[in-house]
PDB file of N, CA and C in Angstrom:
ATOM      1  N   UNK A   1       0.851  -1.165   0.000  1.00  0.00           N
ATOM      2  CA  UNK A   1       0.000   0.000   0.000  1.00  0.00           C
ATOM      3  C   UNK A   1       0.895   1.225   0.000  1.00  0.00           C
ATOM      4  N   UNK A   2       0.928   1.965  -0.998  1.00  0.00           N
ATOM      5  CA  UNK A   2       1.413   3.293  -1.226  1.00  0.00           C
ATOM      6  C   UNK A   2       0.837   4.285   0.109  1.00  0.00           C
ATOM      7  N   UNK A   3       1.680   5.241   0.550  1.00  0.00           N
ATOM      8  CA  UNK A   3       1.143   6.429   1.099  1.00  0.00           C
ATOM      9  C   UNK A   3       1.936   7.490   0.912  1.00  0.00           C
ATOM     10  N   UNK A   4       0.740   8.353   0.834  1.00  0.00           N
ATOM     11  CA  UNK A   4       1.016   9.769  -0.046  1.00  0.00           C
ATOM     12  C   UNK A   4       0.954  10.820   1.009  1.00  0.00           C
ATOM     13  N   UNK A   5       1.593  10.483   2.280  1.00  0.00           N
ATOM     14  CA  UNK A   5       1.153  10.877   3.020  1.00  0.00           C
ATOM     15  C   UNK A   5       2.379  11.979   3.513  1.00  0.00           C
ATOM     16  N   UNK A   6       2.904  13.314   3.885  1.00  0.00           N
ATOM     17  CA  UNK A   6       4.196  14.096   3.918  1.00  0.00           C
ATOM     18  C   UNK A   6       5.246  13.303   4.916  1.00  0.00           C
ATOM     19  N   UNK A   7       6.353  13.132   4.639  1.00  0.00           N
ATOM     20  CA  UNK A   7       7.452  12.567   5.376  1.00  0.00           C
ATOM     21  C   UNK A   7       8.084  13.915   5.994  1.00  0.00           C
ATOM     22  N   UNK A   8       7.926  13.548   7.414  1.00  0.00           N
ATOM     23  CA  UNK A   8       8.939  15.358   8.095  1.00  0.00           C
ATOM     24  C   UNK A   8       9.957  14.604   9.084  1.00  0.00           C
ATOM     25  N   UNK A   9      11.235  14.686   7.995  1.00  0.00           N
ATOM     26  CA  UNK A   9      11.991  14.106   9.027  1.00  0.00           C
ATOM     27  C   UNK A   9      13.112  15.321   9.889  1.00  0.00           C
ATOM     28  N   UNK A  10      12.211  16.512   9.841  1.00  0.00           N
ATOM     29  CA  UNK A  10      13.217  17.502  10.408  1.00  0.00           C
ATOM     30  C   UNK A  10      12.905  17.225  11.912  1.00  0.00           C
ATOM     31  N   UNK A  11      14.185  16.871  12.876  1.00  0.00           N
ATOM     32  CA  UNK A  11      13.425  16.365  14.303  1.00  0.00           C
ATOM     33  C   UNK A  11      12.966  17.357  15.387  1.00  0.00           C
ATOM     34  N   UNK A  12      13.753  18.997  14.709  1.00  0.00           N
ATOM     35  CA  UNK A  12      13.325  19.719  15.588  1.00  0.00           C
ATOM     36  C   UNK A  12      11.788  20.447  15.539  1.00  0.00           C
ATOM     37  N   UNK A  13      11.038  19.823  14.525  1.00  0.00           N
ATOM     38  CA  UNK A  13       9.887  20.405  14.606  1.00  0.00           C
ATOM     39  C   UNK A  13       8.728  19.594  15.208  1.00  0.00           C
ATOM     40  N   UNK A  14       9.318  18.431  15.836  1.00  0.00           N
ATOM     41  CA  UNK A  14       8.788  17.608  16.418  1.00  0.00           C
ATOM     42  C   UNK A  14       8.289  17.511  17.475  1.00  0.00           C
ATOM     43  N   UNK A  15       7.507  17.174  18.272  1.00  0.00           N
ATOM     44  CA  UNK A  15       6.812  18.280  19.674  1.00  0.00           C
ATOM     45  C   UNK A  15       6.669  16.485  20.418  1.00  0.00           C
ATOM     46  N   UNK A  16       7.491  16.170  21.449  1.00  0.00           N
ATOM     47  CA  UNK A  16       7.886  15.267  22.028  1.00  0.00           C
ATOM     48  C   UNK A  16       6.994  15.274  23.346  1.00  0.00           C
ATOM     49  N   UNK A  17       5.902  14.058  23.357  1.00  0.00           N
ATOM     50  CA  UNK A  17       5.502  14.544  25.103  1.00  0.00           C
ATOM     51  C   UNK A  17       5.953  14.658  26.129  1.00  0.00           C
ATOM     52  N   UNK A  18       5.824  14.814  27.352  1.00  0.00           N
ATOM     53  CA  UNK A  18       6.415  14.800  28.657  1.00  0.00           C
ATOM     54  C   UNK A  18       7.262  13.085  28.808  1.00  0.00           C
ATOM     55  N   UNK A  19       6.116  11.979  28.437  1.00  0.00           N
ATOM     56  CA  UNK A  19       6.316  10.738  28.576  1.00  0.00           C
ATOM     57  C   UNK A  19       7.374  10.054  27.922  1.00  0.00           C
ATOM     58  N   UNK A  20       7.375  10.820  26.620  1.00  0.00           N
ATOM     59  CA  UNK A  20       8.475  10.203  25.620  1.00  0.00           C
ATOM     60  C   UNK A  20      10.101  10.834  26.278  1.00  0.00           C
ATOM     61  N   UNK A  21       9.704  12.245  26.375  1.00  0.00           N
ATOM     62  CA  UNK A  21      11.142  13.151  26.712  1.00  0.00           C
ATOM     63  C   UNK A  21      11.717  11.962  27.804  1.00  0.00           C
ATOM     64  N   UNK A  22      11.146  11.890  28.838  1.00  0.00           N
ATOM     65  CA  UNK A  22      11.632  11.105  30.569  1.00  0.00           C
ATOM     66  C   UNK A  22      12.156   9.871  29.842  1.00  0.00           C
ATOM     67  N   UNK A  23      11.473   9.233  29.120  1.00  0.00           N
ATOM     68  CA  UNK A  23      11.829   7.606  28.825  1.00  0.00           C
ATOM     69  C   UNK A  23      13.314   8.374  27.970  1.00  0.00           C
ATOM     70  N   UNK A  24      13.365   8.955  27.112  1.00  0.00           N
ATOM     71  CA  UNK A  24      14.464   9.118  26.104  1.00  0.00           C
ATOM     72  C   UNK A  24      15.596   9.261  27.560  1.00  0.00           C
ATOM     73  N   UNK A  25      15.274  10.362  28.562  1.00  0.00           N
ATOM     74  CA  UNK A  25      16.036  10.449  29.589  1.00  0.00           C
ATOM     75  C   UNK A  25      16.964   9.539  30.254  1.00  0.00           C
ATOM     76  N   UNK A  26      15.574   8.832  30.911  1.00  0.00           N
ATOM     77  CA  UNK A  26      16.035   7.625  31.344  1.00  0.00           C
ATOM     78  C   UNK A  26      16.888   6.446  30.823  1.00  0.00           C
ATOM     79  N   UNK A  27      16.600   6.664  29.516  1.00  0.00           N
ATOM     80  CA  UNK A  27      17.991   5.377  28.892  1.00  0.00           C
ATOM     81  C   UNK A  27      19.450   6.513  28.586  1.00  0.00           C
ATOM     82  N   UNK A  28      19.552   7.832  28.676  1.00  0.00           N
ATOM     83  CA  UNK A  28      20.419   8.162  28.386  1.00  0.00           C
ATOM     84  C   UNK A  28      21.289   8.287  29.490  1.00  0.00           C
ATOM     85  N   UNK A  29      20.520   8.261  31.407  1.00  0.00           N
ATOM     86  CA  UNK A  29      21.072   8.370  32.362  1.00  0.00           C
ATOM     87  C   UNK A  29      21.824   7.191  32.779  1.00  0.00           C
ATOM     88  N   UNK A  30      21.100   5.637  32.216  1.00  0.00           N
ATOM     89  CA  UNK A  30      21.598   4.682  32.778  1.00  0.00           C
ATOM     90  C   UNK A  30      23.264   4.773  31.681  1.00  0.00           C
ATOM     91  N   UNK A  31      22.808   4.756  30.588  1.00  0.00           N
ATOM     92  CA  UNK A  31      24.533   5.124  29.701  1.00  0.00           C
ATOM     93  C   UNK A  31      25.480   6.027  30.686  1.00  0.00           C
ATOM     94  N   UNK A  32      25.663   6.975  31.033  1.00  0.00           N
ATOM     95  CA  UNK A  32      25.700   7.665  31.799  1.00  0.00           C
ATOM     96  C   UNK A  32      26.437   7.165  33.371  1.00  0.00           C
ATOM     97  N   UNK A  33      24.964   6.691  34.210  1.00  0.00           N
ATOM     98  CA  UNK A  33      25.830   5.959  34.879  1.00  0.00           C
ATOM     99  C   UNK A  33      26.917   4.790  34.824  1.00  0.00           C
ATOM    100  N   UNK A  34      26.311   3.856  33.474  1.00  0.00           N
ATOM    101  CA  UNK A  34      27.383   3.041  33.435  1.00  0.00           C
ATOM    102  C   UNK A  34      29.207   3.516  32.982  1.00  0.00           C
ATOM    103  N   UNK A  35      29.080   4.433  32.694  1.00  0.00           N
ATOM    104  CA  UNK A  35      30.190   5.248  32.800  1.00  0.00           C
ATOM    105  C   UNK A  35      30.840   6.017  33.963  1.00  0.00           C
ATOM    106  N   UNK A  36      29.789   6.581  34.555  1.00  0.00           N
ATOM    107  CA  UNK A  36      30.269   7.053  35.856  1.00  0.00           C
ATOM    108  C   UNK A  36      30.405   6.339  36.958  1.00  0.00           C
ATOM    109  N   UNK A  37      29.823   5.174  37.212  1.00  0.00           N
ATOM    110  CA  UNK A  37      30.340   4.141  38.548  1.00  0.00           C
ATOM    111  C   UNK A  37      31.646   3.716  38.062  1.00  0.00           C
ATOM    112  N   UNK A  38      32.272   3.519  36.591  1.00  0.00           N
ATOM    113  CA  UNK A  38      33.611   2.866  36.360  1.00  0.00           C
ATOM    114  C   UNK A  38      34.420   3.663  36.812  1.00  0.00           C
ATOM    115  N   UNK A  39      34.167   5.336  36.503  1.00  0.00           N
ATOM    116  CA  UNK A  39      35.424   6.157  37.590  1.00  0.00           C
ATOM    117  C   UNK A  39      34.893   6.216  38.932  1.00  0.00           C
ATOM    118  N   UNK A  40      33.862   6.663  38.894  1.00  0.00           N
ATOM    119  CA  UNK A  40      33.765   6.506  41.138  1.00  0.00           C
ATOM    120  C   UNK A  40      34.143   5.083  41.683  1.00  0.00           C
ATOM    121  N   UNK A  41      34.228   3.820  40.621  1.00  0.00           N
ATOM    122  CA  UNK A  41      34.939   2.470  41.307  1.00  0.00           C
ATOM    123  C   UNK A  41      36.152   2.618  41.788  1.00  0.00           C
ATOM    124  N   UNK A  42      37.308   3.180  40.143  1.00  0.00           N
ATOM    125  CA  UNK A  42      38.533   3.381  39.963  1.00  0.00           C
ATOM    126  C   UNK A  42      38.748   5.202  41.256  1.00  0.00           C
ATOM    127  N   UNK A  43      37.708   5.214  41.622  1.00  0.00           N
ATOM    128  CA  UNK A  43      38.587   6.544  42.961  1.00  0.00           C
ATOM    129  C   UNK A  43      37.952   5.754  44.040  1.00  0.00           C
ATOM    130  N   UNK A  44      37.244   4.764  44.368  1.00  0.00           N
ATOM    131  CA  UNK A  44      37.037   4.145  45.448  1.00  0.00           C
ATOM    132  C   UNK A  44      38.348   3.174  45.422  1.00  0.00           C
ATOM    133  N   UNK A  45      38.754   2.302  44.641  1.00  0.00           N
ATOM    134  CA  UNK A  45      39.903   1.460  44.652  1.00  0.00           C
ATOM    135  C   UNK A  45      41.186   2.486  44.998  1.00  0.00           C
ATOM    136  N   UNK A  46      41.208   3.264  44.323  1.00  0.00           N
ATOM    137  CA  UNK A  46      42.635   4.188  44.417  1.00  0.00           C
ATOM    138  C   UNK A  46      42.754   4.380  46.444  1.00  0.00           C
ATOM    139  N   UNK A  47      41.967   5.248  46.847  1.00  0.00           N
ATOM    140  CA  UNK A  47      41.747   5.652  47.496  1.00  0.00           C
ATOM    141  C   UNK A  47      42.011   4.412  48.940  1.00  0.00           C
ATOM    142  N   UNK A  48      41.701   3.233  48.607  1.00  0.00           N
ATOM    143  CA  UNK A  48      41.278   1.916  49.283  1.00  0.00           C
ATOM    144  C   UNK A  48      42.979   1.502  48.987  1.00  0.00           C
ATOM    145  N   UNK A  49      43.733   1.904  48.253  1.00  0.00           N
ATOM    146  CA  UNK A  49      44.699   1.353  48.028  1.00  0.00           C
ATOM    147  C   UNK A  49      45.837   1.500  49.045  1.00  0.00           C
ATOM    148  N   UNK A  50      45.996   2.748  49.244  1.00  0.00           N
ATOM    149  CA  UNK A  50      47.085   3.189  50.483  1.00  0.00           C
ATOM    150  C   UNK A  50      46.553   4.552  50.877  1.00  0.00           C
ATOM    151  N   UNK A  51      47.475   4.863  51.938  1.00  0.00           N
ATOM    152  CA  UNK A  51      47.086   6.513  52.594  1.00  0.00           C
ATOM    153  C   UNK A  51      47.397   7.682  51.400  1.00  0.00           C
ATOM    154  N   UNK A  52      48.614   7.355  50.614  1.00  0.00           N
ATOM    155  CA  UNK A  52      48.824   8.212  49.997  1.00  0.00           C
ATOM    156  C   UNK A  52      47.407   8.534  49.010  1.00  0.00           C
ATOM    157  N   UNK A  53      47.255   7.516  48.649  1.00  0.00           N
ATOM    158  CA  UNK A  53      45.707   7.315  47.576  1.00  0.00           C
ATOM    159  C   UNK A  53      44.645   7.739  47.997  1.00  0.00           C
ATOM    160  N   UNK A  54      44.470   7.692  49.540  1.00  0.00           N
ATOM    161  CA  UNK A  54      43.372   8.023  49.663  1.00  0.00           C
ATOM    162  C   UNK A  54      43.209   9.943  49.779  1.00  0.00           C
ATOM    163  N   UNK A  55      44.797  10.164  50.580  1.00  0.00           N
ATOM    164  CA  UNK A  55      44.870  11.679  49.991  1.00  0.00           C
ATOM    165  C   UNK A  55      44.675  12.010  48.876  1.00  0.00           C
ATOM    166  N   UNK A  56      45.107  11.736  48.006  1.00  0.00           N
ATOM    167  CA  UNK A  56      45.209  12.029  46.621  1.00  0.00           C
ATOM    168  C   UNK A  56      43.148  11.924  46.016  1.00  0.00           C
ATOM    169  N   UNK A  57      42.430  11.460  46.126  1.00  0.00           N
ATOM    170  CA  UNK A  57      41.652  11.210  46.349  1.00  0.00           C
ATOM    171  C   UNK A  57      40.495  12.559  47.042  1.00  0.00           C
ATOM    172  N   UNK A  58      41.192  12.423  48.238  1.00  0.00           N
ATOM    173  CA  UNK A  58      40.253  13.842  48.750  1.00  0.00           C
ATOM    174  C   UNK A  58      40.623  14.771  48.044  1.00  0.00           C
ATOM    175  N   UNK A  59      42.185  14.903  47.486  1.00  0.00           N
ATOM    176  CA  UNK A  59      42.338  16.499  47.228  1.00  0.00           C
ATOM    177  C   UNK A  59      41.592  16.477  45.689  1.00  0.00           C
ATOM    178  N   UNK A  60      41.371  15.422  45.146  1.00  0.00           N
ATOM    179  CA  UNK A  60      40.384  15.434  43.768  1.00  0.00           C
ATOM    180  C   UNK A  60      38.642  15.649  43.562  1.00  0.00           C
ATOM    181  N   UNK A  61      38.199  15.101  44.963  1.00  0.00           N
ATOM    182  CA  UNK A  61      37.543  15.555  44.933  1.00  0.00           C
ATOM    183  C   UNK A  61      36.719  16.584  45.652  1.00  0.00           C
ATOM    184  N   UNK A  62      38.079  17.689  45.984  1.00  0.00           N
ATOM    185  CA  UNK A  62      37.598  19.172  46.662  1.00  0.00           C
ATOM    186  C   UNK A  62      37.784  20.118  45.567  1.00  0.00           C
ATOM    187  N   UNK A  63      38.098  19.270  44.433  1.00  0.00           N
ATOM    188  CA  UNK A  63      37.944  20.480  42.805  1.00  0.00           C
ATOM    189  C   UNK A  63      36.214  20.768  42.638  1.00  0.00           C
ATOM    190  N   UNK A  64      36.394  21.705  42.068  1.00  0.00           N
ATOM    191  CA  UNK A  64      35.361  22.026  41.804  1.00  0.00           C
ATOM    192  C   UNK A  64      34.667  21.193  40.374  1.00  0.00           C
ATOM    193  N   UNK A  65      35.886  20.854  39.456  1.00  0.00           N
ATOM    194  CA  UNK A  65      35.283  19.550  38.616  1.00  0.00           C
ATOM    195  C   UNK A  65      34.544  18.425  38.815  1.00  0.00           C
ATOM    196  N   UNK A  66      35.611  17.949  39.588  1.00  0.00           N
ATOM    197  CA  UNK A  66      35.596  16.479  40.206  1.00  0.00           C
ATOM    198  C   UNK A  66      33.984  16.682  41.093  1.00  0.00           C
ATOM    199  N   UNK A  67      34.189  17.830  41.835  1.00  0.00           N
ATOM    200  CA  UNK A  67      32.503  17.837  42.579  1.00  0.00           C
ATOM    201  C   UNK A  67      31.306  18.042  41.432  1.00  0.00           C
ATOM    202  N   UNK A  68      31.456  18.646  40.465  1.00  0.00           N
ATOM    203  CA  UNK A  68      30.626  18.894  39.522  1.00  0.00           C
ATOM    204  C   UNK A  68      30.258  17.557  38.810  1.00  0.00           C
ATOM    205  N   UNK A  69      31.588  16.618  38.518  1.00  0.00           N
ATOM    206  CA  UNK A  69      31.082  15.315  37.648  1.00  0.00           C
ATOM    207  C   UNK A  69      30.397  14.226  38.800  1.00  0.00           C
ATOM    208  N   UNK A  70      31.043  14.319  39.717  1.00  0.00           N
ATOM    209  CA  UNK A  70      30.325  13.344  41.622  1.00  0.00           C
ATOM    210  C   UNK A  70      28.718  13.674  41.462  1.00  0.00           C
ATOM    211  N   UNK A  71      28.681  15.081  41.274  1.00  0.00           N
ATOM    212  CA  UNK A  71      27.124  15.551  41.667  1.00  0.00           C
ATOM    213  C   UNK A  71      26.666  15.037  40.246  1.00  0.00           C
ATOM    214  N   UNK A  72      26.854  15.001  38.944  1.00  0.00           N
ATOM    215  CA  UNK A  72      26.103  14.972  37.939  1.00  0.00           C
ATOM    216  C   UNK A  72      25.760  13.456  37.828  1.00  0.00           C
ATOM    217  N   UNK A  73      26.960  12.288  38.509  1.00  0.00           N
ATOM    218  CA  UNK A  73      26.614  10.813  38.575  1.00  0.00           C
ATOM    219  C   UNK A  73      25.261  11.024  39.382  1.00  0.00           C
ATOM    220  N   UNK A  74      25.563  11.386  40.792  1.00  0.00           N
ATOM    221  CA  UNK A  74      24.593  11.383  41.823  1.00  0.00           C
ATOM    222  C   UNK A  74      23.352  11.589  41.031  1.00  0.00           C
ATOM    223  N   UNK A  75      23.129  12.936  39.996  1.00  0.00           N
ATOM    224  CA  UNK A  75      21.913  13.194  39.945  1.00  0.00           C
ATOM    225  C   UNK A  75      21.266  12.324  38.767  1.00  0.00           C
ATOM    226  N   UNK A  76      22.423  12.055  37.827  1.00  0.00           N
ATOM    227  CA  UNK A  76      21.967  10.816  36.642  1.00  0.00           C
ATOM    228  C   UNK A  76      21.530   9.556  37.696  1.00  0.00           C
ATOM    229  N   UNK A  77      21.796   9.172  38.881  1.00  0.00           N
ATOM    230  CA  UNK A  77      21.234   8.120  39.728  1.00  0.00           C
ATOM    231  C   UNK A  77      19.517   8.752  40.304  1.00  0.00           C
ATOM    232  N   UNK A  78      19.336   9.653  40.704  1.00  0.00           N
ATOM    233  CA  UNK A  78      18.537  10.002  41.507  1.00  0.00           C
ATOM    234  C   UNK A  78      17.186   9.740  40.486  1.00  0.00           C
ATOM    235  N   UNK A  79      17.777  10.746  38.768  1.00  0.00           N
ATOM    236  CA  UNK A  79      16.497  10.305  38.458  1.00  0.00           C
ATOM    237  C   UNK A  79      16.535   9.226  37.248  1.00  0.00           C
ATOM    238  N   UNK A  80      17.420   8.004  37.531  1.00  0.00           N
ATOM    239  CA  UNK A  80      17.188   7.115  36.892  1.00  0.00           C
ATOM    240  C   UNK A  80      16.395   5.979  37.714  1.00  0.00           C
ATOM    241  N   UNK A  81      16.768   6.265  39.030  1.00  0.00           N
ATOM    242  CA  UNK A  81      15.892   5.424  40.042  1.00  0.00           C
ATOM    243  C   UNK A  81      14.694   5.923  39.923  1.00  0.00           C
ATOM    244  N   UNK A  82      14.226   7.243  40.328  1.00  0.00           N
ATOM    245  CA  UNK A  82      12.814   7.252  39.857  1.00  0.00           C
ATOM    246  C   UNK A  82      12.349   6.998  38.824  1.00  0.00           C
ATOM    247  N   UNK A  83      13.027   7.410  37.759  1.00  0.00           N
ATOM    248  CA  UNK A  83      12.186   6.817  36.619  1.00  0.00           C
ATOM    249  C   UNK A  83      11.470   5.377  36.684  1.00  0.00           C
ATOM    250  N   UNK A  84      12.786   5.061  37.026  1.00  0.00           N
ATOM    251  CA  UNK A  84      12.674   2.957  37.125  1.00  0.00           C
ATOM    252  C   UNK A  84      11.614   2.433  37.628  1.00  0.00           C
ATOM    253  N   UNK A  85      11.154   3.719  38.720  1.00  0.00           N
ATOM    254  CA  UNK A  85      10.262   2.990  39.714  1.00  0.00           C
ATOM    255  C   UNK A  85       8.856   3.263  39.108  1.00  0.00           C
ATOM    256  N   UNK A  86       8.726   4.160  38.115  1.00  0.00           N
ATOM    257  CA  UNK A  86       7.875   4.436  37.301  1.00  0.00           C
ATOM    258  C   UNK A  86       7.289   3.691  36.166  1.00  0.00           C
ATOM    259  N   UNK A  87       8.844   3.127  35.963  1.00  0.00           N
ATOM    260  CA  UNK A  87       8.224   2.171  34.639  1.00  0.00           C
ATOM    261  C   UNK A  87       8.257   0.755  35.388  1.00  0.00           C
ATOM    262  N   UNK A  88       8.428   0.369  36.769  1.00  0.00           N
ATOM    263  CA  UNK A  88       8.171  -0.864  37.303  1.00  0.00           C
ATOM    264  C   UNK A  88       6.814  -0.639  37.758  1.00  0.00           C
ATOM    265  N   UNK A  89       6.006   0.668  38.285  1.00  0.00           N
ATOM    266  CA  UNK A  89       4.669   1.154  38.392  1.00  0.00           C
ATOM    267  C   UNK A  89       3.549   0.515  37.796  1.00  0.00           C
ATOM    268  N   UNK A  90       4.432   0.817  36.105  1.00  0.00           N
ATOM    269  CA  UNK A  90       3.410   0.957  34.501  1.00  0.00           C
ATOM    270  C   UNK A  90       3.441  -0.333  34.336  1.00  0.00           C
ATOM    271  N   UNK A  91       5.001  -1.767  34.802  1.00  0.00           N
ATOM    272  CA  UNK A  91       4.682  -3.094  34.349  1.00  0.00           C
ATOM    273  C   UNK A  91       3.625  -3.675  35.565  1.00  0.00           C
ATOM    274  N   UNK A  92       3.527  -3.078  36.743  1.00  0.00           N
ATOM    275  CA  UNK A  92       2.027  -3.494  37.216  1.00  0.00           C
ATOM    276  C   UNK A  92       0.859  -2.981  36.851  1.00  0.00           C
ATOM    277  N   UNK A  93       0.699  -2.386  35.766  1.00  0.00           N
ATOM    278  CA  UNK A  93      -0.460  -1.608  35.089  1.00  0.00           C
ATOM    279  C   UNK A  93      -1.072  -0.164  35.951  1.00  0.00           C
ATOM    280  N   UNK A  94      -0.075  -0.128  36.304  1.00  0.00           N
ATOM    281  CA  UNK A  94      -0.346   1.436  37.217  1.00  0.00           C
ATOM    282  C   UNK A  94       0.219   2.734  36.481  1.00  0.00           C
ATOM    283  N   UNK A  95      -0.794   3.828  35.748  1.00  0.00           N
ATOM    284  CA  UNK A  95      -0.156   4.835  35.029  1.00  0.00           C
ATOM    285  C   UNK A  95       0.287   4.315  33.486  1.00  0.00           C
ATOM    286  N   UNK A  96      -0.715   3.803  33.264  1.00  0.00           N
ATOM    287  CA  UNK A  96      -0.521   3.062  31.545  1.00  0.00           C
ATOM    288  C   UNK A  96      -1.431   3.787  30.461  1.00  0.00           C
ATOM    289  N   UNK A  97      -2.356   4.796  30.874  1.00  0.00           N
ATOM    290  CA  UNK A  97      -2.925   5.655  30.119  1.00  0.00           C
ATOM    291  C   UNK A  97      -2.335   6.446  29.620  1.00  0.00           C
ATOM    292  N   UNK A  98      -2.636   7.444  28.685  1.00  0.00           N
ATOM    293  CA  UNK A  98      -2.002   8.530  28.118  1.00  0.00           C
ATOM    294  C   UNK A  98      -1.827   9.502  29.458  1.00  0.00           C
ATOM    295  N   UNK A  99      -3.050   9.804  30.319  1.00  0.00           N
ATOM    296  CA  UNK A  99      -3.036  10.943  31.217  1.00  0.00           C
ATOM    297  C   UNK A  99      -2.400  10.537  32.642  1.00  0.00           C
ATOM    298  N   UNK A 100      -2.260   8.675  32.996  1.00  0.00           N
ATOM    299  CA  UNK A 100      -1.547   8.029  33.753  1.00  0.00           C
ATOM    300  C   UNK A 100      -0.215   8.516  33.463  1.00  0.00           C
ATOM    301  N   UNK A 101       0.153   8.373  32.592  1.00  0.00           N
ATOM    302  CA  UNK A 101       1.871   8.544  31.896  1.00  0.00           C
ATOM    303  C   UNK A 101       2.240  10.125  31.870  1.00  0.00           C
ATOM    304  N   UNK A 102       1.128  11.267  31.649  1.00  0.00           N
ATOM    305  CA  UNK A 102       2.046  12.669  31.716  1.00  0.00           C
ATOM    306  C   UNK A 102       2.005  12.690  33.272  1.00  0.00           C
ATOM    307  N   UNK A 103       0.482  12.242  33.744  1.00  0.00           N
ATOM    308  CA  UNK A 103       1.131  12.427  36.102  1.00  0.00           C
ATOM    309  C   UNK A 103       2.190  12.199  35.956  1.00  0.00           C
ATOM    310  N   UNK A 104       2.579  10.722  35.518  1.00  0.00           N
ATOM    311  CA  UNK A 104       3.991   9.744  36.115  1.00  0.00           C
ATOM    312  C   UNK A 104       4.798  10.404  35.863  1.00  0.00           C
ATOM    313  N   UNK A 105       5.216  10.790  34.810  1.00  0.00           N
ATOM    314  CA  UNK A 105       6.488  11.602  33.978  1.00  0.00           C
ATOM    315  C   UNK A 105       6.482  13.097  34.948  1.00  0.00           C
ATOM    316  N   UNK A 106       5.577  13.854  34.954  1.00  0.00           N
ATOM    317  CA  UNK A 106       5.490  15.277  35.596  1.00  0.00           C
ATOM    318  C   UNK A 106       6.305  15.137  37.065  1.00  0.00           C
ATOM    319  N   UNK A 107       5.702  13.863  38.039  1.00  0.00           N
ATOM    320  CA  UNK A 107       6.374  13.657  38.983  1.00  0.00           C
ATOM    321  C   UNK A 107       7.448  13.112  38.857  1.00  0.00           C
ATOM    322  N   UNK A 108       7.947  12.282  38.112  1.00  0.00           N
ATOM    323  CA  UNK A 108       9.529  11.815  38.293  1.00  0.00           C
ATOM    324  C   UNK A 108      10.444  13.046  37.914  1.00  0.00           C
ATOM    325  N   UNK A 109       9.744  14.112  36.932  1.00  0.00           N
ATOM    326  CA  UNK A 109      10.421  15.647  37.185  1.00  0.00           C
ATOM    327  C   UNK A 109      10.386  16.212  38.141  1.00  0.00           C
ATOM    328  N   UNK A 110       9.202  16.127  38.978  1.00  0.00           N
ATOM    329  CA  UNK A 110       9.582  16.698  40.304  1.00  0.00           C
ATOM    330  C   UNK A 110      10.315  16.393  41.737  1.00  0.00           C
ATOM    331  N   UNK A 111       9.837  15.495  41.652  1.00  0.00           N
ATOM    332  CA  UNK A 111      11.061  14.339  42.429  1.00  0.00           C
ATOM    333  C   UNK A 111      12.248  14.536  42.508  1.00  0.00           C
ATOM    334  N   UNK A 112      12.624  14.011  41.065  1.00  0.00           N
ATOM    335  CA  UNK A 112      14.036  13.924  40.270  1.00  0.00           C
ATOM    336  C   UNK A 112      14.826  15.545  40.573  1.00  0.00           C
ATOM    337  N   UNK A 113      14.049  16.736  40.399  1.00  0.00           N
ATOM    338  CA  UNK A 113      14.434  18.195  40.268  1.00  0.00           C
ATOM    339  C   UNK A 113      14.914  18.302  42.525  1.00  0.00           C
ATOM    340  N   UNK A 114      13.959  17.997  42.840  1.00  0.00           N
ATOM    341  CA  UNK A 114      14.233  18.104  44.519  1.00  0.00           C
ATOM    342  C   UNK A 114      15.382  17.083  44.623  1.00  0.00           C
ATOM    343  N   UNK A 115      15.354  15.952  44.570  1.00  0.00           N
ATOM    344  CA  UNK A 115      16.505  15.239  45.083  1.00  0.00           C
ATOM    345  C   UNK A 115      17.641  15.352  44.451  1.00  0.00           C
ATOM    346  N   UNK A 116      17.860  16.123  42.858  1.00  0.00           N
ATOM    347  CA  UNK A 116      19.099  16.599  42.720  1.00  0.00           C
ATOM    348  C   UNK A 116      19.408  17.785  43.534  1.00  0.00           C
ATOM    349  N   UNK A 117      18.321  18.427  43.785  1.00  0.00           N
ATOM    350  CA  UNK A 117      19.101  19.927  43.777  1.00  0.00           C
ATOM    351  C   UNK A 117      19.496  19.680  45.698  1.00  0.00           C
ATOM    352  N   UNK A 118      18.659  18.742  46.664  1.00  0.00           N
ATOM    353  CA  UNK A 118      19.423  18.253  47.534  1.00  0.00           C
ATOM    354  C   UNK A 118      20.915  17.334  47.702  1.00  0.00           C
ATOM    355  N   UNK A 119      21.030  16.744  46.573  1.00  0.00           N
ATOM    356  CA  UNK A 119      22.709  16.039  46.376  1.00  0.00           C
ATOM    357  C   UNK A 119      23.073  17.333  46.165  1.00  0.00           C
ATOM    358  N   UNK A 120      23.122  18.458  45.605  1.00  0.00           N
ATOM    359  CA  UNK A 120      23.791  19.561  45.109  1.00  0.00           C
ATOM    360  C   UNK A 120      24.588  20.196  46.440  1.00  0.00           C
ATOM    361  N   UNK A 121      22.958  20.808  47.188  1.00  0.00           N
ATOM    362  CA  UNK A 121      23.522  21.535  48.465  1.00  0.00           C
ATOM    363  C   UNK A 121      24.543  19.964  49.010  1.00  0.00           C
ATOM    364  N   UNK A 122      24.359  18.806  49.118  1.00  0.00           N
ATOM    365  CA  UNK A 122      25.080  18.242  50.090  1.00  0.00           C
ATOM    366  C   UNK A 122      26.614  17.757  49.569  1.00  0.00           C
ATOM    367  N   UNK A 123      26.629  18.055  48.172  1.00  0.00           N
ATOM    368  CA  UNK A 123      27.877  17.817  47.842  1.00  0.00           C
ATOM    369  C   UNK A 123      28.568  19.462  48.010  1.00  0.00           C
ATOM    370  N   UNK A 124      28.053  20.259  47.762  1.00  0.00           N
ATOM    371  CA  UNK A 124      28.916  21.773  48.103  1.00  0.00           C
ATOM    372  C   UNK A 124      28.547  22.371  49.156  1.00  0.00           C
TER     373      UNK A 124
END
């Protein structure tokens, strides 16, 4: 079956719901973390290794980098867990509607927005 129907593959004119944006989120945080627990492992081992290491260690992460990438794991965790718990919600059929799914999504933004911006104050 032919369709004659317009192809718009420009993506920025594309108007993404609340539900879709969080899910796109959520798989980009777990990438994310799986990258960032391999260095917070490799400064937990360092650190675990001798005294010198573990100095070396604090004085890395009293940079203002090093606190900036700590807090951005933390907060790629905070709202990848909520999300999770959202879409473990939806596999018990809880929030599987269209208007179930913008609540769910609206709150794992709000959630997600408070418990980063609390890792924030507690990492600085």
């Amino acid at each position: 079956v032919k369709d004659n129907r317009p192809v718009n593959l420009d993506i920025s004119t594309i108007k993404f719901p609340l539900a879709a944006i969080t899910s796109i989120v959520h798989r980009i945080t777990g990438v994310i973390l799986l990258i960032g627990f391999g260095l917070l492992l490799y400064l937990l081992q360092l650190s675990l290794e001798s005294e010198s290491g573990f100095v070396l260690v604090q004085e890395l992460l009293s940079g203002h980098i090093v606190k900036f990438l700590t807090w951005a794991v933390i907060a790629c965790l905070i709202y990848h867990f909520i999300a999770g718990c959202k879409h473990l919600l939806m596999d018990l059929g809880i929030g599987e509607t269209n208007e179930g799914a913008q609540i769910g999504s609206g709150l794992v933004v709000a959630f997600s927005a408070v418990g980063i911006l609390i890792a924030g104050v507690w990492i600085w």
